[in-house]
Each structure stands twice: as structure tokens, then as C-alpha cells.
PDB file of N, CA and C in Angstrom:
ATOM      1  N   UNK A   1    -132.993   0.361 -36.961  1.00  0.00           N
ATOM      2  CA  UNK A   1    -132.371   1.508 -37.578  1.00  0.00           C
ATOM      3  C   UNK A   1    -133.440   2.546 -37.846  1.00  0.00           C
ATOM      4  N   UNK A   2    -133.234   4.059 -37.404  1.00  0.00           N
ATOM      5  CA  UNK A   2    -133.983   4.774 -37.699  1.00  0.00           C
ATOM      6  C   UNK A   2    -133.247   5.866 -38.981  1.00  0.00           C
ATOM      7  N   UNK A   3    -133.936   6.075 -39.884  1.00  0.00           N
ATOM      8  CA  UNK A   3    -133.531   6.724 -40.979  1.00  0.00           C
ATOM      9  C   UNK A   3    -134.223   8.118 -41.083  1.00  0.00           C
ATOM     10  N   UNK A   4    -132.893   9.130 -40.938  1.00  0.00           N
ATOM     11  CA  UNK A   4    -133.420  10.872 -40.668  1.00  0.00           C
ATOM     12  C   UNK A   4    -132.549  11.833 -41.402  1.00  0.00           C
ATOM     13  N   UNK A   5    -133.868  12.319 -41.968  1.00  0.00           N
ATOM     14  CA  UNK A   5    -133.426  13.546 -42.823  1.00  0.00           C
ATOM     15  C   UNK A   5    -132.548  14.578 -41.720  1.00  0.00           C
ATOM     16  N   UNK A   6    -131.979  15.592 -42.735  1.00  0.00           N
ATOM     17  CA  UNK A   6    -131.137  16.522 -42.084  1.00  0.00           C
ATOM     18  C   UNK A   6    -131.855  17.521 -41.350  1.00  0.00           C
ATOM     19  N   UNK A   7    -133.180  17.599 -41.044  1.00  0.00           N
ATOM     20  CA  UNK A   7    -133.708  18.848 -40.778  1.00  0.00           C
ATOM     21  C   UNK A   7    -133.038  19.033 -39.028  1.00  0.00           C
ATOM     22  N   UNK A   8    -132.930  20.297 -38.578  1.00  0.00           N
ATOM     23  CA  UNK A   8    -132.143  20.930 -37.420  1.00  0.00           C
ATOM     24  C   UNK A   8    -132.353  20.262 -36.302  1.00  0.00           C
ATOM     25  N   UNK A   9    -133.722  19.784 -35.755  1.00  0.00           N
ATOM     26  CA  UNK A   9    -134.049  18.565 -34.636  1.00  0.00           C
ATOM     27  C   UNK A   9    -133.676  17.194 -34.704  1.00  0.00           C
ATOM     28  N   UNK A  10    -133.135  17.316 -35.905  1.00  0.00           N
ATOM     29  CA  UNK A  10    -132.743  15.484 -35.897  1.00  0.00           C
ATOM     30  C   UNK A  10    -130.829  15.804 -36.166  1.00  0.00           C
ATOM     31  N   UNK A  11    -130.175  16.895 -35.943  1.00  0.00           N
ATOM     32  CA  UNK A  11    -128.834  16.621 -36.198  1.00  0.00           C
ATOM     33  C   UNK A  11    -128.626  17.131 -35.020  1.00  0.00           C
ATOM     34  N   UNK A  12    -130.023  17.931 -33.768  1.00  0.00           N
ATOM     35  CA  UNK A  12    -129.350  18.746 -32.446  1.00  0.00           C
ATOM     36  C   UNK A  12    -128.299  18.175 -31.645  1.00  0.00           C
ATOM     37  N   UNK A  13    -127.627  18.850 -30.804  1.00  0.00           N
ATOM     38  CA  UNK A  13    -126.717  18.283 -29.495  1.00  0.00           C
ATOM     39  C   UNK A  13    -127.281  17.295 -28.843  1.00  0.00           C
ATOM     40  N   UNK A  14    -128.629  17.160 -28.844  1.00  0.00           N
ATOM     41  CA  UNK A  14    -129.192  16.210 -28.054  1.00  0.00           C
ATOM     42  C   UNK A  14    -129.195  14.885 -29.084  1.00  0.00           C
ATOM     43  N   UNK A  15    -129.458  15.250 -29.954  1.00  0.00           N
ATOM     44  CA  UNK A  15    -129.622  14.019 -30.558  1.00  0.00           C
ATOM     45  C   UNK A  15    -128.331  13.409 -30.202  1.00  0.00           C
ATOM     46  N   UNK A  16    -127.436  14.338 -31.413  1.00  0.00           N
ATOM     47  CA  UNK A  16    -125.846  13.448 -31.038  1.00  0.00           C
ATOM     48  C   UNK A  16    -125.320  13.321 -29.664  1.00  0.00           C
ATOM     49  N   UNK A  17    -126.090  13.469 -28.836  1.00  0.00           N
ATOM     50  CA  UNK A  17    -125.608  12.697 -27.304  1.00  0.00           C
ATOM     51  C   UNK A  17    -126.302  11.566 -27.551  1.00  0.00           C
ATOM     52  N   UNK A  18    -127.295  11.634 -27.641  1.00  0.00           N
ATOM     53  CA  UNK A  18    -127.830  10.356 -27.465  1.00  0.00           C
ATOM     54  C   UNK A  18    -127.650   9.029 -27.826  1.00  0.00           C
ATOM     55  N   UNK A  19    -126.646   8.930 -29.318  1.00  0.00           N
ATOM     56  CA  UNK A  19    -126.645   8.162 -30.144  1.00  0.00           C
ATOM     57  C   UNK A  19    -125.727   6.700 -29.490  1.00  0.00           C
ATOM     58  N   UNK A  20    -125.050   7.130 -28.622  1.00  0.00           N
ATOM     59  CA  UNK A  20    -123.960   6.136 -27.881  1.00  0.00           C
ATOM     60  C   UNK A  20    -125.343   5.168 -26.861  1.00  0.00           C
ATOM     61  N   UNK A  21    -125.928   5.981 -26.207  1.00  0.00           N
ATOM     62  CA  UNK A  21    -127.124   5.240 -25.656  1.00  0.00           C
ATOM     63  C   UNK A  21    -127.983   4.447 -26.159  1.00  0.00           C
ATOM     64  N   UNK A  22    -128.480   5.070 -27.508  1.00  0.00           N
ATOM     65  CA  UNK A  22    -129.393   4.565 -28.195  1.00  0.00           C
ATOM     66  C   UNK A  22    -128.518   3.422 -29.071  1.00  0.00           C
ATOM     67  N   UNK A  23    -127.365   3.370 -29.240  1.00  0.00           N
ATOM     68  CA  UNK A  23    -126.970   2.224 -29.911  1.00  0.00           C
ATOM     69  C   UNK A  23    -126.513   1.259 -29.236  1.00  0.00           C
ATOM     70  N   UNK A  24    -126.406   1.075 -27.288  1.00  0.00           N
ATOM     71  CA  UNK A  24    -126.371   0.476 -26.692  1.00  0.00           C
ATOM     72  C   UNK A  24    -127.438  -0.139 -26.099  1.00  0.00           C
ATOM     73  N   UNK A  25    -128.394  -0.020 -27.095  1.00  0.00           N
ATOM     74  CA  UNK A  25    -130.339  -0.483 -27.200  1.00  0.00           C
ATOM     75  C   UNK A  25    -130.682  -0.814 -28.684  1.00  0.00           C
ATOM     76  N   UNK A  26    -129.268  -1.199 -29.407  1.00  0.00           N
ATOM     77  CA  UNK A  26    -129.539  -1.517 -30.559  1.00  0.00           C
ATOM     78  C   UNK A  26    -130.495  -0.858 -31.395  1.00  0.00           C
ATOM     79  N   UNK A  27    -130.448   0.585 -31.575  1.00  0.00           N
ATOM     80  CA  UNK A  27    -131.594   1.452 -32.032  1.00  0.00           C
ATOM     81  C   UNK A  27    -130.407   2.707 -32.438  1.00  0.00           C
ATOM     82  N   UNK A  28    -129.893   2.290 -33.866  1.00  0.00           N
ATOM     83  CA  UNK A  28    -129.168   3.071 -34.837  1.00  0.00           C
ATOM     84  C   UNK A  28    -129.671   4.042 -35.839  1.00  0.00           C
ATOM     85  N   UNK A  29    -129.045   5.500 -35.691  1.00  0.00           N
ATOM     86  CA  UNK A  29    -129.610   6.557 -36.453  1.00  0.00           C
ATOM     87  C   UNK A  29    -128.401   6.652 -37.921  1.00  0.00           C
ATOM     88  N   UNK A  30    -129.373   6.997 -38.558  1.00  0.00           N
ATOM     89  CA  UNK A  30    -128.560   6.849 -39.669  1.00  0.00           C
ATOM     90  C   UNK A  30    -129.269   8.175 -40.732  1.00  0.00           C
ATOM     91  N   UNK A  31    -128.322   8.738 -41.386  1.00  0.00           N
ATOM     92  CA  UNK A  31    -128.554  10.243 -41.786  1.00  0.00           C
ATOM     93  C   UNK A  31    -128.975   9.917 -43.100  1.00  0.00           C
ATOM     94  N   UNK A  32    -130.097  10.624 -43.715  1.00  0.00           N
ATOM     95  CA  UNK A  32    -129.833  10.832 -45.636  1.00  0.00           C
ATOM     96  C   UNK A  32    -129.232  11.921 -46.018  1.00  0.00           C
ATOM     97  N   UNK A  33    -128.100  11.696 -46.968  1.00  0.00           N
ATOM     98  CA  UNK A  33    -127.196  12.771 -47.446  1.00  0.00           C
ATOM     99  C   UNK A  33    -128.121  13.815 -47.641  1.00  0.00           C
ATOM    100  N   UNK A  34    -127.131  15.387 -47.673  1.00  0.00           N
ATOM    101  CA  UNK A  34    -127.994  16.400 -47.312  1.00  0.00           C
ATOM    102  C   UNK A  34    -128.322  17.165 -48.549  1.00  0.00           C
ATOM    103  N   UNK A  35    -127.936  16.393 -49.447  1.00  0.00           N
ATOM    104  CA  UNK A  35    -128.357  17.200 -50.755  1.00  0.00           C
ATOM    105  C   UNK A  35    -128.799  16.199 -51.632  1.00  0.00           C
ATOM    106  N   UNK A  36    -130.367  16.235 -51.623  1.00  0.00           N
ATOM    107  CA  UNK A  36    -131.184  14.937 -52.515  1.00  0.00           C
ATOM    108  C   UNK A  36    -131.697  15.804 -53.638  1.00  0.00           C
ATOM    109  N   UNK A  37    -131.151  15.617 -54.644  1.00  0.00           N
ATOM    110  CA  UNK A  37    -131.524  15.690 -56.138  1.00  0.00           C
ATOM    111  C   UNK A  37    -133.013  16.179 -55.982  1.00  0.00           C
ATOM    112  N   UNK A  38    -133.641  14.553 -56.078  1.00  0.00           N
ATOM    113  CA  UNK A  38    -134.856  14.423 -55.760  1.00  0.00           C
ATOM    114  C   UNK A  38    -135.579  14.078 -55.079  1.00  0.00           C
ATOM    115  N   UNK A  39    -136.790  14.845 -54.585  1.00  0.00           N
ATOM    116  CA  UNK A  39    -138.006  14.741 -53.446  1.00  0.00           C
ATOM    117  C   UNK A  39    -138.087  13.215 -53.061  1.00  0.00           C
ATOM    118  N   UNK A  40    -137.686  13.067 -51.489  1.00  0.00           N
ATOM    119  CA  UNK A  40    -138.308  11.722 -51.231  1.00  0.00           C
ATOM    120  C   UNK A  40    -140.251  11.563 -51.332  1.00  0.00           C
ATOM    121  N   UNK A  41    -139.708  10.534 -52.573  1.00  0.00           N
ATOM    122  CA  UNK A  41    -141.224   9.968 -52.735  1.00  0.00           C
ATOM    123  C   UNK A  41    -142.367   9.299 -51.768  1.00  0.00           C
ATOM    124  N   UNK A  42    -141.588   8.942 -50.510  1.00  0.00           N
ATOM    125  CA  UNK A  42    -142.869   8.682 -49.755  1.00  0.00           C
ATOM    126  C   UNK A  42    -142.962   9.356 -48.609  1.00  0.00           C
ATOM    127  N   UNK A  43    -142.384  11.156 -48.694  1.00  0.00           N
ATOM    128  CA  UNK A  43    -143.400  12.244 -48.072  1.00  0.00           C
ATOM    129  C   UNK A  43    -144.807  12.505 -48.435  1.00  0.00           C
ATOM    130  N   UNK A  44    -145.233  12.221 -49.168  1.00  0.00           N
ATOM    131  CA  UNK A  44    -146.683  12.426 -49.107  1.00  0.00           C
ATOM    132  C   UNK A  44    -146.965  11.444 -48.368  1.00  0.00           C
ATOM    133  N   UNK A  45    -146.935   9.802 -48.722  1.00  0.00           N
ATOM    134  CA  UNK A  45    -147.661   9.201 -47.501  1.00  0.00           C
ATOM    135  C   UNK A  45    -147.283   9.543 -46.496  1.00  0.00           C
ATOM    136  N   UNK A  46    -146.787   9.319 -46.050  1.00  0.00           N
ATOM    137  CA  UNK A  46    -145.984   9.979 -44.445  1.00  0.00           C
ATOM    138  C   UNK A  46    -146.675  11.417 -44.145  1.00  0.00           C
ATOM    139  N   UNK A  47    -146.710  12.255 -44.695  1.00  0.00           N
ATOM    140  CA  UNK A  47    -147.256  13.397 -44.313  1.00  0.00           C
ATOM    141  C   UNK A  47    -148.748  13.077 -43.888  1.00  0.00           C
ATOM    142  N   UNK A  48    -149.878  12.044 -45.240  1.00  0.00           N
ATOM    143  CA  UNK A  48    -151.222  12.321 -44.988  1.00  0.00           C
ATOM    144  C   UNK A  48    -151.035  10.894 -43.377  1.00  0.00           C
ATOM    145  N   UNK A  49    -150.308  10.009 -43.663  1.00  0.00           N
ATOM    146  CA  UNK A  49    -150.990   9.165 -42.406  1.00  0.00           C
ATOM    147  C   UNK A  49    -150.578   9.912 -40.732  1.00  0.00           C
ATOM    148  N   UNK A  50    -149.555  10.524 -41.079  1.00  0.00           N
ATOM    149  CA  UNK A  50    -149.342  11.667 -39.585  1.00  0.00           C
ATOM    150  C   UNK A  50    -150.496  12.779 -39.752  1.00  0.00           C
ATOM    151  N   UNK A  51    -150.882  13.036 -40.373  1.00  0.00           N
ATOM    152  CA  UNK A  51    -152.190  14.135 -40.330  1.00  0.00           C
ATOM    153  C   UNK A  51    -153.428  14.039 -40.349  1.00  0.00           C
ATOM    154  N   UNK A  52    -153.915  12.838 -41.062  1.00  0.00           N
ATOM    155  CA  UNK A  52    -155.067  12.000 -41.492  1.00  0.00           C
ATOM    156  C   UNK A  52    -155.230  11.251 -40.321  1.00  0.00           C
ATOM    157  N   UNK A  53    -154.384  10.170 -40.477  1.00  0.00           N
ATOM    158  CA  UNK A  53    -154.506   8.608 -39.975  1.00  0.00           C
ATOM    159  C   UNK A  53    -154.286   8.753 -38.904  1.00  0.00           C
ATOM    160  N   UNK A  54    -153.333   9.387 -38.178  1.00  0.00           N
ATOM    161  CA  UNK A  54    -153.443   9.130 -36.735  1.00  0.00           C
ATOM    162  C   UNK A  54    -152.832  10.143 -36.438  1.00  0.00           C
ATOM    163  N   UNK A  55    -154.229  11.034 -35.728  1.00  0.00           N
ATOM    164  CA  UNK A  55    -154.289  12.665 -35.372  1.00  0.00           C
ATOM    165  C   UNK A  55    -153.956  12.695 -33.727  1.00  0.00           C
ATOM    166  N   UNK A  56    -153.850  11.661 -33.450  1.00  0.00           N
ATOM    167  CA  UNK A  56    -153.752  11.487 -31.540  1.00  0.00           C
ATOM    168  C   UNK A  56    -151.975  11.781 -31.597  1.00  0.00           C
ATOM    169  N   UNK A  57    -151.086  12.430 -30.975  1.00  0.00           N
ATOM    170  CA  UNK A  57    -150.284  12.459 -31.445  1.00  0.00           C
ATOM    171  C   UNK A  57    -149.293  11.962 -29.710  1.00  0.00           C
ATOM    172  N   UNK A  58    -149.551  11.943 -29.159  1.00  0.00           N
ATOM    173  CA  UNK A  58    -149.582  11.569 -27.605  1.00  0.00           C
ATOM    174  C   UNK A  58    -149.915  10.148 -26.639  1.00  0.00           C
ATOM    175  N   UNK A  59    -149.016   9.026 -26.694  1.00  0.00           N
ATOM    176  CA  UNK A  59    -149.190   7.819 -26.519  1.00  0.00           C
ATOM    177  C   UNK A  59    -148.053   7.466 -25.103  1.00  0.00           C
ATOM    178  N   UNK A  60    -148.728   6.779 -24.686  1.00  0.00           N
ATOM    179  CA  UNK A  60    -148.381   6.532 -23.235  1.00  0.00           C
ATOM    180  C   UNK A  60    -147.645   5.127 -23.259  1.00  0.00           C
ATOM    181  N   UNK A  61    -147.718   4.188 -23.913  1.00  0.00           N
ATOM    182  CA  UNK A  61    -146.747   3.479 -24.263  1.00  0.00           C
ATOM    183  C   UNK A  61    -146.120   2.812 -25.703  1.00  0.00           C
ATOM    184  N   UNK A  62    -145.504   2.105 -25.894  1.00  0.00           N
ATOM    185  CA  UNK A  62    -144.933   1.523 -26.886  1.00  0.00           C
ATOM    186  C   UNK A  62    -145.805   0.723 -27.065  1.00  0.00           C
ATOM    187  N   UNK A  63    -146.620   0.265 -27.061  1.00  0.00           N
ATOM    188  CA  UNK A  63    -147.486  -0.687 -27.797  1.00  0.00           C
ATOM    189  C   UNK A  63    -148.739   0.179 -28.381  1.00  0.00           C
ATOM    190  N   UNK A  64    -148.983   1.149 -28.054  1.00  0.00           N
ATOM    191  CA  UNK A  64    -149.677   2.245 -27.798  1.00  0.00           C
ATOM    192  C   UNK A  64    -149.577   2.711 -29.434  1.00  0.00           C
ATOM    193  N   UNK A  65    -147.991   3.418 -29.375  1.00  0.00           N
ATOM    194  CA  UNK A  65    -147.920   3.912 -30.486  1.00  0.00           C
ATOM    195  C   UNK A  65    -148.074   3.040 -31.823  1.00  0.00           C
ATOM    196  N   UNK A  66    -147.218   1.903 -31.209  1.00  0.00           N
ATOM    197  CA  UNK A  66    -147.291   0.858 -32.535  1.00  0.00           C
ATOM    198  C   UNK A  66    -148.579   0.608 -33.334  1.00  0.00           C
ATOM    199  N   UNK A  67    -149.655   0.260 -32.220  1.00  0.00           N
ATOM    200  CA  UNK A  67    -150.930   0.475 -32.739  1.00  0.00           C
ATOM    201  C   UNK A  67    -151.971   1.464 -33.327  1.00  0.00           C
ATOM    202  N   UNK A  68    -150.950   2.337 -33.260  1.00  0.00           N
ATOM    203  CA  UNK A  68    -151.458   3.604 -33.786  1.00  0.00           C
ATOM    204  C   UNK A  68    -151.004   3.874 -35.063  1.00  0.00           C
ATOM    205  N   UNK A  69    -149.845   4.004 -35.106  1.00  0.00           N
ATOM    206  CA  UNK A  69    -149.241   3.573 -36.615  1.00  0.00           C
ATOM    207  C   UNK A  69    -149.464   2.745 -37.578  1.00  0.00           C
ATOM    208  N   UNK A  70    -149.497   1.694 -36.575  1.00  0.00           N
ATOM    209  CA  UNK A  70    -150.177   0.201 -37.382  1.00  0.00           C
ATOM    210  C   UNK A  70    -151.252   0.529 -38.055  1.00  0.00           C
ATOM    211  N   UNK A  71    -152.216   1.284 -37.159  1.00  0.00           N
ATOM    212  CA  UNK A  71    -153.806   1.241 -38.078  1.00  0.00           C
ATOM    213  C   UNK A  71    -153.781   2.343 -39.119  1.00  0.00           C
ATOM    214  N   UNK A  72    -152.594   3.863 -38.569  1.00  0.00           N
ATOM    215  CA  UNK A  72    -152.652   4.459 -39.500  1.00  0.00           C
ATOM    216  C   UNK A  72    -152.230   4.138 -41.114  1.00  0.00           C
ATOM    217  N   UNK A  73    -151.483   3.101 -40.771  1.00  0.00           N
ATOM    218  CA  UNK A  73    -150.834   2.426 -42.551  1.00  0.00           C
ATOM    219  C   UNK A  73    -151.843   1.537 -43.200  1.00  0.00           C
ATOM    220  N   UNK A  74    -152.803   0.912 -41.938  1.00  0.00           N
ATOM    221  CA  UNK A  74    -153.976  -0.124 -42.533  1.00  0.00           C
ATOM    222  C   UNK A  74    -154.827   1.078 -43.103  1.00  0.00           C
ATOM    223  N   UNK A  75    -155.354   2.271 -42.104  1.00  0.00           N
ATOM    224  CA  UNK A  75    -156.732   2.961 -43.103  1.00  0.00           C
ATOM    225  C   UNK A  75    -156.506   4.188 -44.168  1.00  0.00           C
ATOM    226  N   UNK A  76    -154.577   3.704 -44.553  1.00  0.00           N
ATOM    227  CA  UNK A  76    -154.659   4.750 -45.328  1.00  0.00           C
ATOM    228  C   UNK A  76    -154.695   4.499 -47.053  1.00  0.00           C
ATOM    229  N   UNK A  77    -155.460   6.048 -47.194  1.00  0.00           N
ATOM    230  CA  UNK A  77    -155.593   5.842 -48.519  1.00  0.00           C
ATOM    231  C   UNK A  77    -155.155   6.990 -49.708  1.00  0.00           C
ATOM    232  N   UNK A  78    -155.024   6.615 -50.905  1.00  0.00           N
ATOM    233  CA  UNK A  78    -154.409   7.087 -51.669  1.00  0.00           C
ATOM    234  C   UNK A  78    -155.406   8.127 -52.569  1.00  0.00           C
ATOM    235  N   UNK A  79    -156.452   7.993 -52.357  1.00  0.00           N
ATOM    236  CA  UNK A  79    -158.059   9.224 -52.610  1.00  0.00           C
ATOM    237  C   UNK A  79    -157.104  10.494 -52.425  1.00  0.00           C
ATOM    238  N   UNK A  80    -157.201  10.985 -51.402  1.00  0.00           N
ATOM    239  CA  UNK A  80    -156.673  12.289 -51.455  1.00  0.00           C
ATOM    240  C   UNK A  80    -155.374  13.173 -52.534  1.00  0.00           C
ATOM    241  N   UNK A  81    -154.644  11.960 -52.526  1.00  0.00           N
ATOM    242  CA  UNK A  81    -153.352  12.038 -53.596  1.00  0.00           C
ATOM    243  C   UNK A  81    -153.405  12.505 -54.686  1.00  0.00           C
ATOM    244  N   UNK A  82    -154.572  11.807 -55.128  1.00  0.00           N
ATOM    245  CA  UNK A  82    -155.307  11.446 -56.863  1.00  0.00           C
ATOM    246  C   UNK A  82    -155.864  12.626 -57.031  1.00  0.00           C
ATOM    247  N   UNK A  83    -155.677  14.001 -56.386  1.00  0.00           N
ATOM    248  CA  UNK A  83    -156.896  15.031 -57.526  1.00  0.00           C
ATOM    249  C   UNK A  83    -155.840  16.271 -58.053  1.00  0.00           C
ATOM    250  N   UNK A  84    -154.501  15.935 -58.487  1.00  0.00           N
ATOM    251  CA  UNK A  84    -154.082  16.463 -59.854  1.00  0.00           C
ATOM    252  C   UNK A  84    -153.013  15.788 -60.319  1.00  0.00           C
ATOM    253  N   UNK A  85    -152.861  16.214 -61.399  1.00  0.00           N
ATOM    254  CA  UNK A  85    -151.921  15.151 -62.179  1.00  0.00           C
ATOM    255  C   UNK A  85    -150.544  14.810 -61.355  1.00  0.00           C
ATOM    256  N   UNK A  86    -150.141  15.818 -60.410  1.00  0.00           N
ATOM    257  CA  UNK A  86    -148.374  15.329 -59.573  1.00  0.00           C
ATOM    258  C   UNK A  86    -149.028  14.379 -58.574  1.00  0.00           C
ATOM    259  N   UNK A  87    -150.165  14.623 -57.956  1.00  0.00           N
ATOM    260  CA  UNK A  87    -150.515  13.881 -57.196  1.00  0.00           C
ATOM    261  C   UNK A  87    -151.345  12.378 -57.509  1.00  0.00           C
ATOM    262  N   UNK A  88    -151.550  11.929 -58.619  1.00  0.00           N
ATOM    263  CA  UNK A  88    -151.554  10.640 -58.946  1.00  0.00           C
ATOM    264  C   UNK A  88    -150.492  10.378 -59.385  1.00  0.00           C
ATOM    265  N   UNK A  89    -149.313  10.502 -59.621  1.00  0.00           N
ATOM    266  CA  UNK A  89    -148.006  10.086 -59.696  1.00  0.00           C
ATOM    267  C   UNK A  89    -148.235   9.766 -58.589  1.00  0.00           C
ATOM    268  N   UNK A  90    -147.898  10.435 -57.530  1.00  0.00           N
ATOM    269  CA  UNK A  90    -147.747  10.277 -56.141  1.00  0.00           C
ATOM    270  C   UNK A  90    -148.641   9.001 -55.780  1.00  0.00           C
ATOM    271  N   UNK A  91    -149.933   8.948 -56.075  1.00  0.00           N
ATOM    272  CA  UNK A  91    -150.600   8.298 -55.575  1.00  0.00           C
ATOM    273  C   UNK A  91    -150.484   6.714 -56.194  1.00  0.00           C
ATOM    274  N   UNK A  92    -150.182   6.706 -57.319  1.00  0.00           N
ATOM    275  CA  UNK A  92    -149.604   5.241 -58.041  1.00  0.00           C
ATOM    276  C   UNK A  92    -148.495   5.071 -57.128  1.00  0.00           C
ATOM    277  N   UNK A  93    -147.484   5.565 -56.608  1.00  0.00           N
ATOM    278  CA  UNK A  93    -146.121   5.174 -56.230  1.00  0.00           C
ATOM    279  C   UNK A  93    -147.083   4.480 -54.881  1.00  0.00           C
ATOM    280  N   UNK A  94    -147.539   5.670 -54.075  1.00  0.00           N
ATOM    281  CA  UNK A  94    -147.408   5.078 -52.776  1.00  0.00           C
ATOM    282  C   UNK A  94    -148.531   3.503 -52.723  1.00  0.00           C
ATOM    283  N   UNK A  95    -149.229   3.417 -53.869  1.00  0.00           N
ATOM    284  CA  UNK A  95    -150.152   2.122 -53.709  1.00  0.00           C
ATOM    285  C   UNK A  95    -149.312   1.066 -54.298  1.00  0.00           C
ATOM    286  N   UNK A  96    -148.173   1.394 -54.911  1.00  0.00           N
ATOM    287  CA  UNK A  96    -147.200   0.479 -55.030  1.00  0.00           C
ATOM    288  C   UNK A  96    -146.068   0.075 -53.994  1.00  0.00           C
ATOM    289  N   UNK A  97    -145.828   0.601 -52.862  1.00  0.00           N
ATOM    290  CA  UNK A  97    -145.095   0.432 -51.969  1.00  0.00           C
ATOM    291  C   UNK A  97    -146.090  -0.315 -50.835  1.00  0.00           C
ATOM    292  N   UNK A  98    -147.281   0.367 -50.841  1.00  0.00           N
ATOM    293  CA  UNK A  98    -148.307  -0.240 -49.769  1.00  0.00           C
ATOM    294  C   UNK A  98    -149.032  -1.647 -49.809  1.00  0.00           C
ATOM    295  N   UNK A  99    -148.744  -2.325 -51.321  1.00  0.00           N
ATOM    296  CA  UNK A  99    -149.072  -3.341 -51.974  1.00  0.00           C
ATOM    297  C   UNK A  99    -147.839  -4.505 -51.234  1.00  0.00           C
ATOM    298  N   UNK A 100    -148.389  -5.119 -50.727  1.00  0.00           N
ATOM    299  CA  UNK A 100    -147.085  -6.469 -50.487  1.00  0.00           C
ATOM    300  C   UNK A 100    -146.925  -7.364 -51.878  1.00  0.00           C
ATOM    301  N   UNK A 101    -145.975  -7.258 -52.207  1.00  0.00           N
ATOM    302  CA  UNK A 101    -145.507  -7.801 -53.361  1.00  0.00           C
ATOM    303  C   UNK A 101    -145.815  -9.647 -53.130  1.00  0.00           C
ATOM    304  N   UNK A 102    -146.371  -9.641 -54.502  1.00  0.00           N
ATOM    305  CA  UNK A 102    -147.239 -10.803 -54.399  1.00  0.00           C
ATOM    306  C   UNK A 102    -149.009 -10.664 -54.657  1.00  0.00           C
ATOM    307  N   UNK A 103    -148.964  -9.964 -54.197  1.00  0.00           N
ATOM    308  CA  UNK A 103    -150.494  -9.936 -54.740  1.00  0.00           C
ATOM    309  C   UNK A 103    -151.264  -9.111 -55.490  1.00  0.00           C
TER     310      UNK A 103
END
């Protein structure tokens, strides 16, 4: 399941063609309602590991990317977050999601 905000490239004609295909590859899109109260909390991570963590943005296969992602979630860090007060909010949340529960 892929989970997508409302912005204009993710609701295009193309997309919604696609969705009959892509769910006949077991690979389901699924919308967040279009009026959120409040800021999804893990745009900041998401923003610094697509900008930071993995600046190559161009991958030639699926294992490719995975590993790219993969390492971007292993070398990322929450330093940048931490230098004003909204952004250590921020930065407590996302070291709490990045934490595997348990340890």
C-alpha cells in the first residue's frame, strides 16, 4: 500500500489510470483526507532523508532504490531538527518513530 497526500501529481489522470494496473500487482494507493487539521509529523524526516540522505535521485533498479532508502533511514539523523524549539519537538518525535520499540 502506498499512502498519498492530495498534492496535484498524485490525484493526476495518470495516476487514476493507473490504479486498476497497479492493483493487479498488488500495489494499492490510498489517499489522506484532504483537509488535515494537523501537519503530518513525519514531513520533516521525510523531507531531510530525501535531501540529506539520499541526494542520488535516479536508480536503475529496484533493488537499487531500496538500498538507497534503506541507508538513507540508517544515516539519518535528528542533529539538524534540534536547533529551535519547533524543531526539537520535531526531532524527539522522529527519534521516537526511528527507535524500534523495544529498545
Amino acid at each position: 500500500m502506498v499512502v498519498l497526500d492530495n498534492a496535484g501529481f498524485h490525484t493526476s489522470k495518470a495516476v487514476r489510470a493507473a490504479r486498476k494496473d497497479l492493483a493487479e500487482r498488488e500495489i494499492y494507493l490510498s489517499f489522506l483526507p484532504p483537509d488535515s487539521t494537523e501537519p503530518n509529523r513525519i514531513e520533516p524526516v521525510f523531507r531531510q532523508i530525501k535531501h540529506q540522505e539520499i541526494p542520488r535521485r535516479s536508480h536503475t533498479t529496484r533493488s537499487g532504490l531500496r538500498e538507497a532508502v534503506e541507508a538513507g533511514f540508517n544515516n539519518y539523523s535528528v542533529a539538524p531538527l534540534a536547533r529551535t524549539p519547533r524543531g526539537r519537538e520535531k526531532a524527539r518525535f522522529a527519534t521516537s518513530i526511528a527507535t524500534p520499540t523495544g529498545s
